[in-house]
C-alpha atoms as a PDB file:
ATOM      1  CA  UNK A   1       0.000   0.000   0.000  1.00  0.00           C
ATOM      2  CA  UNK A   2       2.610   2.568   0.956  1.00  0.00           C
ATOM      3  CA  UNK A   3       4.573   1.370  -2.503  1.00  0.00           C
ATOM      4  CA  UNK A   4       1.391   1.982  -4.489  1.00  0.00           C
ATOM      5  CA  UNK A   5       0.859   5.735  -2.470  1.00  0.00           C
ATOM      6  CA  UNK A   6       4.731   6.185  -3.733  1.00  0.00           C
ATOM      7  CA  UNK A   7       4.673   5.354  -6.792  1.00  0.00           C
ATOM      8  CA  UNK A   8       1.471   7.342  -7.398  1.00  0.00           C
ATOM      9  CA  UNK A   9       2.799  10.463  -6.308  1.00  0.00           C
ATOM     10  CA  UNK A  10       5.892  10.083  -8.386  1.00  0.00           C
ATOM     11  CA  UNK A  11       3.725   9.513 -10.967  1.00  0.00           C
ATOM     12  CA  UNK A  12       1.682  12.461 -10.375  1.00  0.00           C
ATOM     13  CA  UNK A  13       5.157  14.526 -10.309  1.00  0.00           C
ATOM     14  CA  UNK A  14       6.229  13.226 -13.448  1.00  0.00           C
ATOM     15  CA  UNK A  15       2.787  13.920 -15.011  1.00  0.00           C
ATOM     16  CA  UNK A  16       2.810  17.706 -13.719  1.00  0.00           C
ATOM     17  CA  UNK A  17       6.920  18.206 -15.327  1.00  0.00           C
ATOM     18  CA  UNK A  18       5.527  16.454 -18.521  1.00  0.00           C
ATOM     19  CA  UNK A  19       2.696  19.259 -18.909  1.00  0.00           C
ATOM     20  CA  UNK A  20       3.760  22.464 -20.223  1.00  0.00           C
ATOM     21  CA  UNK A  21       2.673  25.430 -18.007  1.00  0.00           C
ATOM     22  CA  UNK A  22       1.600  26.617 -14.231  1.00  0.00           C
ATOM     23  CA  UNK A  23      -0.566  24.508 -12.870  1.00  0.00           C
ATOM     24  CA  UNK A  24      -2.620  25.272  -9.890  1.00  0.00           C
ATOM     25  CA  UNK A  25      -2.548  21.875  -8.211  1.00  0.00           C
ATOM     26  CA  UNK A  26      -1.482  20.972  -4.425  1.00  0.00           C
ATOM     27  CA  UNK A  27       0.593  17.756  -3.477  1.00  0.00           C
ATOM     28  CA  UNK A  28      -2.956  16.247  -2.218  1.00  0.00           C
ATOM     29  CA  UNK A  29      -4.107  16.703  -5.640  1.00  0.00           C
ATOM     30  CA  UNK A  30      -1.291  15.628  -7.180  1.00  0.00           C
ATOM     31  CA  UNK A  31      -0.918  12.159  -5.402  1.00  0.00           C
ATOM     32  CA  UNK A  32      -4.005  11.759  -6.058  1.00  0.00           C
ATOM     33  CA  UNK A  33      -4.079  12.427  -9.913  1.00  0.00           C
ATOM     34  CA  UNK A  34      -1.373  10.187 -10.022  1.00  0.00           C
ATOM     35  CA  UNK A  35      -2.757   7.409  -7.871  1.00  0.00           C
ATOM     36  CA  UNK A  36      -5.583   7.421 -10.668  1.00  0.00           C
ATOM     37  CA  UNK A  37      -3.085   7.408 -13.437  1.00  0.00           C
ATOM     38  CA  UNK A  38      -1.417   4.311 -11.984  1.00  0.00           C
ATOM     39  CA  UNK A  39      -4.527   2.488 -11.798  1.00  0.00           C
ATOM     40  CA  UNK A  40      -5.452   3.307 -15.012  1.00  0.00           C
ATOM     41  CA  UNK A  41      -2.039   2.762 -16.698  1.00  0.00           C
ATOM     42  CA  UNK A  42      -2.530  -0.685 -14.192  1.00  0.00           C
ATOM     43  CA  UNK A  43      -5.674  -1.434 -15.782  1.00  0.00           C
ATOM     44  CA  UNK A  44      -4.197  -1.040 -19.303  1.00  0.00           C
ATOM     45  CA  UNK A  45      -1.364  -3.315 -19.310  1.00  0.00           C
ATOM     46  CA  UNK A  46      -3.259  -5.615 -17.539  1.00  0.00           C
ATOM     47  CA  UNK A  47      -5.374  -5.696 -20.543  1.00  0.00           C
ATOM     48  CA  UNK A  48      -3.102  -5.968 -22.928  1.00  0.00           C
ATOM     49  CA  UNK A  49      -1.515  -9.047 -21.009  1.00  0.00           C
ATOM     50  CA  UNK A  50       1.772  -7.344 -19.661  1.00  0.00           C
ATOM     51  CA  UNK A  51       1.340  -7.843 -15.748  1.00  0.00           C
ATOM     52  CA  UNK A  52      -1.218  -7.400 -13.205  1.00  0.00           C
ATOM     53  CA  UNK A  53      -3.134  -4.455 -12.612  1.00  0.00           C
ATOM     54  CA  UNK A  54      -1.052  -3.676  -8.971  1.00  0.00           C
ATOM     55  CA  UNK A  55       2.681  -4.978 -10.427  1.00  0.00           C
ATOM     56  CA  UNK A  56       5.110  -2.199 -11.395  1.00  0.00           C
ATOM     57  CA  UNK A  57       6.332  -2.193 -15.126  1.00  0.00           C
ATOM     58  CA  UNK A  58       7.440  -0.389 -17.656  1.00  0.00           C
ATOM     59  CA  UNK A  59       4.397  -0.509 -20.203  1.00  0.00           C
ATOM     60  CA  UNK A  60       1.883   0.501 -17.311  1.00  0.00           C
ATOM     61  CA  UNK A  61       4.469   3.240 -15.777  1.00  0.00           C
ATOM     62  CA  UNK A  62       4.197   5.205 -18.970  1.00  0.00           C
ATOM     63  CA  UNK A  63       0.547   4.451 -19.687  1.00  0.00           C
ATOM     64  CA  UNK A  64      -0.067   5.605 -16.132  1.00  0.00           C
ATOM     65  CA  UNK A  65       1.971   8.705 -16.792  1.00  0.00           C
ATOM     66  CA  UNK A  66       0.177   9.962 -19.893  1.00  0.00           C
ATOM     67  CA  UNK A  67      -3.146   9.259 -18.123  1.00  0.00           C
ATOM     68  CA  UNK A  68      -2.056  11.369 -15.365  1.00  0.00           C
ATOM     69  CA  UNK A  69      -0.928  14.098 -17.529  1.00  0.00           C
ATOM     70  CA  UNK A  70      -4.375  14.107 -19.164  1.00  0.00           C
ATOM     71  CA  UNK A  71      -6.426  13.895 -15.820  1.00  0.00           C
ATOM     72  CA  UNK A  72      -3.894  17.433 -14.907  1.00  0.00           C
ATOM     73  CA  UNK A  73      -5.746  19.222 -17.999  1.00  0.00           C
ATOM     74  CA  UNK A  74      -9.202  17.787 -17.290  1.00  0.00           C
ATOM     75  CA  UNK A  75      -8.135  18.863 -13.687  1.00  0.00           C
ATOM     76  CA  UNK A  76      -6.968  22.187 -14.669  1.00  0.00           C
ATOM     77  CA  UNK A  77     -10.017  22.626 -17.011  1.00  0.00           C
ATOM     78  CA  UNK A  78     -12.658  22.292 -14.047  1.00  0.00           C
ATOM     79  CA  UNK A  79     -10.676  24.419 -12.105  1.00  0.00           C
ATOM     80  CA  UNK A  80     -10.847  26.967 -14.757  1.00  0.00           C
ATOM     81  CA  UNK A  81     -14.172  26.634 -15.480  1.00  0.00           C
ATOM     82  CA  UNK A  82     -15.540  27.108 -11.615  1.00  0.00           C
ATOM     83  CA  UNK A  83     -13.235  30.319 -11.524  1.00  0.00           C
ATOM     84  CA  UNK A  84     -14.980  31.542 -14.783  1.00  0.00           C
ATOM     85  CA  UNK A  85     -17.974  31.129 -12.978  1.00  0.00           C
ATOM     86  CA  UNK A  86     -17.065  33.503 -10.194  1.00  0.00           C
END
């Protein structure tokens, strides 16, 4: 549990360097934007037969990566939206 926690928020750290620009997100968020990521990028290569959904490798590290990076812009686009709003 405290691997998964780890790796999410390096995930999550990655995922925020990867994406161009400020973005308004606190370590909370971030951890948990990446714990999301690695589930999904877990999900993926479990589909596609590469490991199990919970076991650290390279195909679902940079699936779960990319889906982090995309949840930061659908994160950053609520954000935006709600401030719009204001």
């Amino acid at each position: 549990m405290i691997g998964f926690i780890i790796a999410g928020l390096v995930i999550g750290i990655l995922a925020r360097l990867i994406k161009p620009g400020k973005q308004h997100l606190g370590m909370v968020a971030t951890l948990l934007l990446g714990l999301v990521g690695s589930v999904i990028g877990g999900l993926i290569a479990n589909l596609l037969g590469t490991g199990d959904i919970f076991e650290l490798n390279v195909l679902g590290f940079v699936v779960a990566v990319i889906a982090a990076v995309l949840l930061i812009g659908v994160a950053e686009g609520i954000a935006g939206r709600r401030s719009v709003r204001r």
